[in-house]
PDB file of N, CA and C in Angstrom:
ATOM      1  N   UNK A   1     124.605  25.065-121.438  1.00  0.00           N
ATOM      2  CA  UNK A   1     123.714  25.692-120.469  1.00  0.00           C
ATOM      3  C   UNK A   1     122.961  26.800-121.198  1.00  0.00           C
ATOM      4  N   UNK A   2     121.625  26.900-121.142  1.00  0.00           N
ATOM      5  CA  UNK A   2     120.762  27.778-121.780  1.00  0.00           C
ATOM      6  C   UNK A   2     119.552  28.052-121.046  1.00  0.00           C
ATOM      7  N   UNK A   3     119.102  28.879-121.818  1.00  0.00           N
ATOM      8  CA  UNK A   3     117.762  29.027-121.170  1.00  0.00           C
ATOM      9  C   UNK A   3     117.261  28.939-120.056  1.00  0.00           C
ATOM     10  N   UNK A   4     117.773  29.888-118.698  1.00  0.00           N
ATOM     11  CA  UNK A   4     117.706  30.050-117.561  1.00  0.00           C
ATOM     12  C   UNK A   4     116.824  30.751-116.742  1.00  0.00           C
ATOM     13  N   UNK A   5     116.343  31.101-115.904  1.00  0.00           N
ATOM     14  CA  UNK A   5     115.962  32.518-115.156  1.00  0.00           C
ATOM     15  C   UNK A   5     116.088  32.168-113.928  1.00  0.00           C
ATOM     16  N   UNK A   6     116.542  33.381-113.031  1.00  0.00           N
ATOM     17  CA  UNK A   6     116.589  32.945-111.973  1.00  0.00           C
ATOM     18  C   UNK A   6     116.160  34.535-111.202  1.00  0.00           C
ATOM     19  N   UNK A   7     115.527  34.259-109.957  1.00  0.00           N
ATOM     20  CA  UNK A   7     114.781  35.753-109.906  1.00  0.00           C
ATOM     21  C   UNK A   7     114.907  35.421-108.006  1.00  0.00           C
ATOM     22  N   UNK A   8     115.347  36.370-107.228  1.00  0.00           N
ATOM     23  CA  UNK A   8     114.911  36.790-106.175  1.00  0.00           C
ATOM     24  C   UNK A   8     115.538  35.882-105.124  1.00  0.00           C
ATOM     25  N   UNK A   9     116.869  35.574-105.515  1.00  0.00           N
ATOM     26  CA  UNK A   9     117.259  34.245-104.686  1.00  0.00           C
ATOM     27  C   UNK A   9     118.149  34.785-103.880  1.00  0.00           C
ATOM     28  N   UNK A  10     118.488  34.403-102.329  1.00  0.00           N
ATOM     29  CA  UNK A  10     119.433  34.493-101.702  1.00  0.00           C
ATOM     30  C   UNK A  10     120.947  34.438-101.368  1.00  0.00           C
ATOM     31  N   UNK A  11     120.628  33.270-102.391  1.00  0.00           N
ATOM     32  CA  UNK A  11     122.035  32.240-102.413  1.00  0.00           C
ATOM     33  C   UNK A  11     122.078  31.624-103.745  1.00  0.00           C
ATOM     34  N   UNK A  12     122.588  30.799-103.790  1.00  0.00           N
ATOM     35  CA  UNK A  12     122.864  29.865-105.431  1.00  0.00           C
ATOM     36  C   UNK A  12     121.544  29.680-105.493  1.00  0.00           C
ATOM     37  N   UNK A  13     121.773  30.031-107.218  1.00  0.00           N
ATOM     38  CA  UNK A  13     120.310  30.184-107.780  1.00  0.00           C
ATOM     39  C   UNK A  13     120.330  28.698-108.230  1.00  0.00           C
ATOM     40  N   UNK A  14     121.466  28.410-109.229  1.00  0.00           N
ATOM     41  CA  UNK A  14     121.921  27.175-109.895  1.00  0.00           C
ATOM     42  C   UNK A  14     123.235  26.786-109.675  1.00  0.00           C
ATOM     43  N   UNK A  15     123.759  25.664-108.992  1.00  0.00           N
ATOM     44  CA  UNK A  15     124.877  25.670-108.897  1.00  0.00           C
ATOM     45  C   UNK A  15     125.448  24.043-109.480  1.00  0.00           C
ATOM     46  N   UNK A  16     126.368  24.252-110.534  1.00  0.00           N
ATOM     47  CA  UNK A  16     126.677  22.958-111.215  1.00  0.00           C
ATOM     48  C   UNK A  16     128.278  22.362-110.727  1.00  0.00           C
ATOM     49  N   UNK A  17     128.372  21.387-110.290  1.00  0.00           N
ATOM     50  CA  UNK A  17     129.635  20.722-110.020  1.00  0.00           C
ATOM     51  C   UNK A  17     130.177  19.305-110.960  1.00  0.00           C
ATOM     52  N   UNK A  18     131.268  19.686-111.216  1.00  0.00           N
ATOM     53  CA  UNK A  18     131.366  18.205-112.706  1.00  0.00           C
ATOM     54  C   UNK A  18     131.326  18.810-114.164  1.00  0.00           C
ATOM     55  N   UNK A  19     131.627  17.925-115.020  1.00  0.00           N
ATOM     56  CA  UNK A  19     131.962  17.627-116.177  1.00  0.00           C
ATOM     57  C   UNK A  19     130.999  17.347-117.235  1.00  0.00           C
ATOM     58  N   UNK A  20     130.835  18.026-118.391  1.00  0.00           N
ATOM     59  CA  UNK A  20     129.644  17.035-119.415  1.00  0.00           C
ATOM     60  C   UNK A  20     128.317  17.528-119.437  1.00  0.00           C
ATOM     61  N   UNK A  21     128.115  18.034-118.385  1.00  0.00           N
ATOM     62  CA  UNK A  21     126.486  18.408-117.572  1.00  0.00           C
ATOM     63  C   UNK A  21     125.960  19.490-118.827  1.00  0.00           C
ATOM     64  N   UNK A  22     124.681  19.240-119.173  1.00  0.00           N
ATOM     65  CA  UNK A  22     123.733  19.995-119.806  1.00  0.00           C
ATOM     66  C   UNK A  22     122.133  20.082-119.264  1.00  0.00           C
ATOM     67  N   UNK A  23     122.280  21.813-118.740  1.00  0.00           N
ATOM     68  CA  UNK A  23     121.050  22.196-118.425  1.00  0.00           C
ATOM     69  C   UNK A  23     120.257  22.995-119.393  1.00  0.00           C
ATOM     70  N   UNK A  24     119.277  22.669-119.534  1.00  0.00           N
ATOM     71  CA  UNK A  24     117.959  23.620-120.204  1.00  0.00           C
ATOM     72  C   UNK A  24     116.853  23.790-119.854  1.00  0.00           C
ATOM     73  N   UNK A  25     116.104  25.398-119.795  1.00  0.00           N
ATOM     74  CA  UNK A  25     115.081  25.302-119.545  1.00  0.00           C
ATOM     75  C   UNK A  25     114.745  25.402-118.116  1.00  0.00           C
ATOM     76  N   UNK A  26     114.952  25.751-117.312  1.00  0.00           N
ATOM     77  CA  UNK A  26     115.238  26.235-115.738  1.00  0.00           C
ATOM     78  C   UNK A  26     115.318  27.109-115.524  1.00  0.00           C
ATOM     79  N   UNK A  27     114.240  27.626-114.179  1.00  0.00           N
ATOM     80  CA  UNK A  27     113.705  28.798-113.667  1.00  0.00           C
ATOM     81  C   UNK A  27     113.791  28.583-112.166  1.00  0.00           C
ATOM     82  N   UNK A  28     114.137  29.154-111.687  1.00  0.00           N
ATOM     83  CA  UNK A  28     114.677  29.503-110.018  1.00  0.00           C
ATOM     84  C   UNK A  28     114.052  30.743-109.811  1.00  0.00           C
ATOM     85  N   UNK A  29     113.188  31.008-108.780  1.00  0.00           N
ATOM     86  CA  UNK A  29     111.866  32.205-108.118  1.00  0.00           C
ATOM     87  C   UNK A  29     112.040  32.159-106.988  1.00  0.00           C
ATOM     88  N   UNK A  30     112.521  33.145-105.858  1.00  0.00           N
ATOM     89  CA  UNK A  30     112.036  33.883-104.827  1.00  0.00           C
ATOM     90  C   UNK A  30     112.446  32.243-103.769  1.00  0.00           C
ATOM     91  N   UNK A  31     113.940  31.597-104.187  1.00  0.00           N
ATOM     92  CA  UNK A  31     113.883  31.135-103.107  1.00  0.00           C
ATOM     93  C   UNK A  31     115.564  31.601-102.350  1.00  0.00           C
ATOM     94  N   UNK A  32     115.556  31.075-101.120  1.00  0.00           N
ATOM     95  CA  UNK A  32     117.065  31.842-100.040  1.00  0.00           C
ATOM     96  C   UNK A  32     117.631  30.950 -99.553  1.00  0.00           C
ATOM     97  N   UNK A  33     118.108  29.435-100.512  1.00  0.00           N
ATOM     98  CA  UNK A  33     118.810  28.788-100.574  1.00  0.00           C
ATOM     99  C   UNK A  33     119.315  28.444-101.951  1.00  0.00           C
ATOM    100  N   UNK A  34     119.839  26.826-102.020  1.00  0.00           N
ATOM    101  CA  UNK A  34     120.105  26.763-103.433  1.00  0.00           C
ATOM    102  C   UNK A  34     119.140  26.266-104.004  1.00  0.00           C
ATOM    103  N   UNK A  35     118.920  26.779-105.518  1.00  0.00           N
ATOM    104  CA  UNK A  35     117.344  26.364-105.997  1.00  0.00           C
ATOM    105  C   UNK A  35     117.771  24.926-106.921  1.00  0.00           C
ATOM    106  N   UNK A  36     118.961  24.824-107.309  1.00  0.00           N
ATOM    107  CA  UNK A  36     119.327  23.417-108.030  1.00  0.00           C
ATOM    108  C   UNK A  36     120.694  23.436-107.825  1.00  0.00           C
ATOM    109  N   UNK A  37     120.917  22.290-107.564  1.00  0.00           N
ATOM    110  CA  UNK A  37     122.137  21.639-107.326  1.00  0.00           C
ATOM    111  C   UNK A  37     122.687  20.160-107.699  1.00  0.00           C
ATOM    112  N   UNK A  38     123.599  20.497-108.648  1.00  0.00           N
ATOM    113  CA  UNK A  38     123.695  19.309-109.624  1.00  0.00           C
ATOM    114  C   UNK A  38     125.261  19.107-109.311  1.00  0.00           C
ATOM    115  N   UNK A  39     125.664  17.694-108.814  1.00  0.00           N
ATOM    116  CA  UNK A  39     127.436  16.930-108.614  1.00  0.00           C
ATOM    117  C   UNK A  39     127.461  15.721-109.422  1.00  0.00           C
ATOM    118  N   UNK A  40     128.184  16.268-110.270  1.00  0.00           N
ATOM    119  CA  UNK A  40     128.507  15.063-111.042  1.00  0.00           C
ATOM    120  C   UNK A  40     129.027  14.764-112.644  1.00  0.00           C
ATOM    121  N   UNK A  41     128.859  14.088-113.144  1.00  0.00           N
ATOM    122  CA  UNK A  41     129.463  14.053-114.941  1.00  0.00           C
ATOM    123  C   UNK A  41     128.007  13.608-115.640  1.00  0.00           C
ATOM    124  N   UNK A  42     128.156  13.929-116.737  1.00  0.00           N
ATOM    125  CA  UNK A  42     127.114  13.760-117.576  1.00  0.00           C
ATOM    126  C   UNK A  42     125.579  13.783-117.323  1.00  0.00           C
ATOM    127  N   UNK A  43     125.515  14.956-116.863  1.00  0.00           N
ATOM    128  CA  UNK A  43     124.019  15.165-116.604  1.00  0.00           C
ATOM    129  C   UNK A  43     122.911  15.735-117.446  1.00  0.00           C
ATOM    130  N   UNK A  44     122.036  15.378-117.429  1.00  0.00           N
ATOM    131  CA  UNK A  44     120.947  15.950-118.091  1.00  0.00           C
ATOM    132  C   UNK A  44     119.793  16.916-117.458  1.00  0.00           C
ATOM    133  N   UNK A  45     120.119  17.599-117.538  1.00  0.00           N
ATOM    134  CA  UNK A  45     118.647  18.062-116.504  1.00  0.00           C
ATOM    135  C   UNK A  45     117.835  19.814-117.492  1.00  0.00           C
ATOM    136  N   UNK A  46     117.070  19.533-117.508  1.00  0.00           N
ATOM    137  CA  UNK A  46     116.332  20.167-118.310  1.00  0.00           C
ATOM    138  C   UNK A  46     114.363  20.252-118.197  1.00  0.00           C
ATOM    139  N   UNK A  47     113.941  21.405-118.204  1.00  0.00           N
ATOM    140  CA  UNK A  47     112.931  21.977-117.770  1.00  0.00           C
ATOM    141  C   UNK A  47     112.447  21.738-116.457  1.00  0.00           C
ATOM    142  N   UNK A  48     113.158  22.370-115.426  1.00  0.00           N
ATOM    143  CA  UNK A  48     113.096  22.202-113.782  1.00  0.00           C
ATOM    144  C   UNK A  48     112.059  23.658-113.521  1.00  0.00           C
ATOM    145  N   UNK A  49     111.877  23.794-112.184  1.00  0.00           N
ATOM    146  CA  UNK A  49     111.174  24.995-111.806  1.00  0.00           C
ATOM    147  C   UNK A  49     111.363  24.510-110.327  1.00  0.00           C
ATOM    148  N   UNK A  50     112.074  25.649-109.718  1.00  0.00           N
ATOM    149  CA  UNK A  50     111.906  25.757-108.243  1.00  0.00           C
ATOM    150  C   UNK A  50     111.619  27.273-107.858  1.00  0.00           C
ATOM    151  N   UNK A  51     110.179  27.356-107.077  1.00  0.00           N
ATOM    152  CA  UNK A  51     109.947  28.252-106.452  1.00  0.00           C
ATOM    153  C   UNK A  51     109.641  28.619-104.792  1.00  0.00           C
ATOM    154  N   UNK A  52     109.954  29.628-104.435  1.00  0.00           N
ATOM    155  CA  UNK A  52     109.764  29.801-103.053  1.00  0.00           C
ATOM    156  C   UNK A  52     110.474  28.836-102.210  1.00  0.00           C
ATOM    157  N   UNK A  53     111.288  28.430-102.044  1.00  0.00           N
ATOM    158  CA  UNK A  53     112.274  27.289-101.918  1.00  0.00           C
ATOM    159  C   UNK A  53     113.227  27.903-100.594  1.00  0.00           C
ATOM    160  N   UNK A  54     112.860  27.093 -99.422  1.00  0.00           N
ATOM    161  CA  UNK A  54     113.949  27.859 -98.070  1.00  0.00           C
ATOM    162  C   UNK A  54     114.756  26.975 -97.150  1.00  0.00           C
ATOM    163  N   UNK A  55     116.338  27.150 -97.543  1.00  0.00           N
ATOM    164  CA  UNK A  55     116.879  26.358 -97.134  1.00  0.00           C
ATOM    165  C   UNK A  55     117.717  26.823 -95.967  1.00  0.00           C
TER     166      UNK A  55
END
C-alpha cells in the first residue's frame, strides 16, 4: 500500500478487507462515506480518485 491521500472524509477514507491486495496511487477528497472499498484476495487496484462522494 502506497501512495495515498485522503482529505476531508467522514468515514472510511480507504477501507481494505482480505489478503494479497495491492493499492497504489489513490486519492479520496471531501467525501462522508466510504471513498474505496475493496473485499477480497489478490487485488490490484491502483490510480483511483474519488471525490465529493455521499454515502
Amino acid at each position: 500500500i502506497g501512495g495515498h491521500g485522503v482529505s476531508l472524509n467522514a468515514s472510511f477514507g480507504i477501507q481494505v478487507t482480505g489478503n494479497n491486495n495491492s493499492l497504489t496511487d489513490n486519492r479520496i477528497d471531501r467525501n462522508t462515506g466510504i471513498g474505496l472499498d475493496v473485499a477480497g484476495n489478490h487485488n490490484l487496484i491502483e490510480a483511483d480518485q474519488v471525490s465529493a462522494t455521499v454515502q
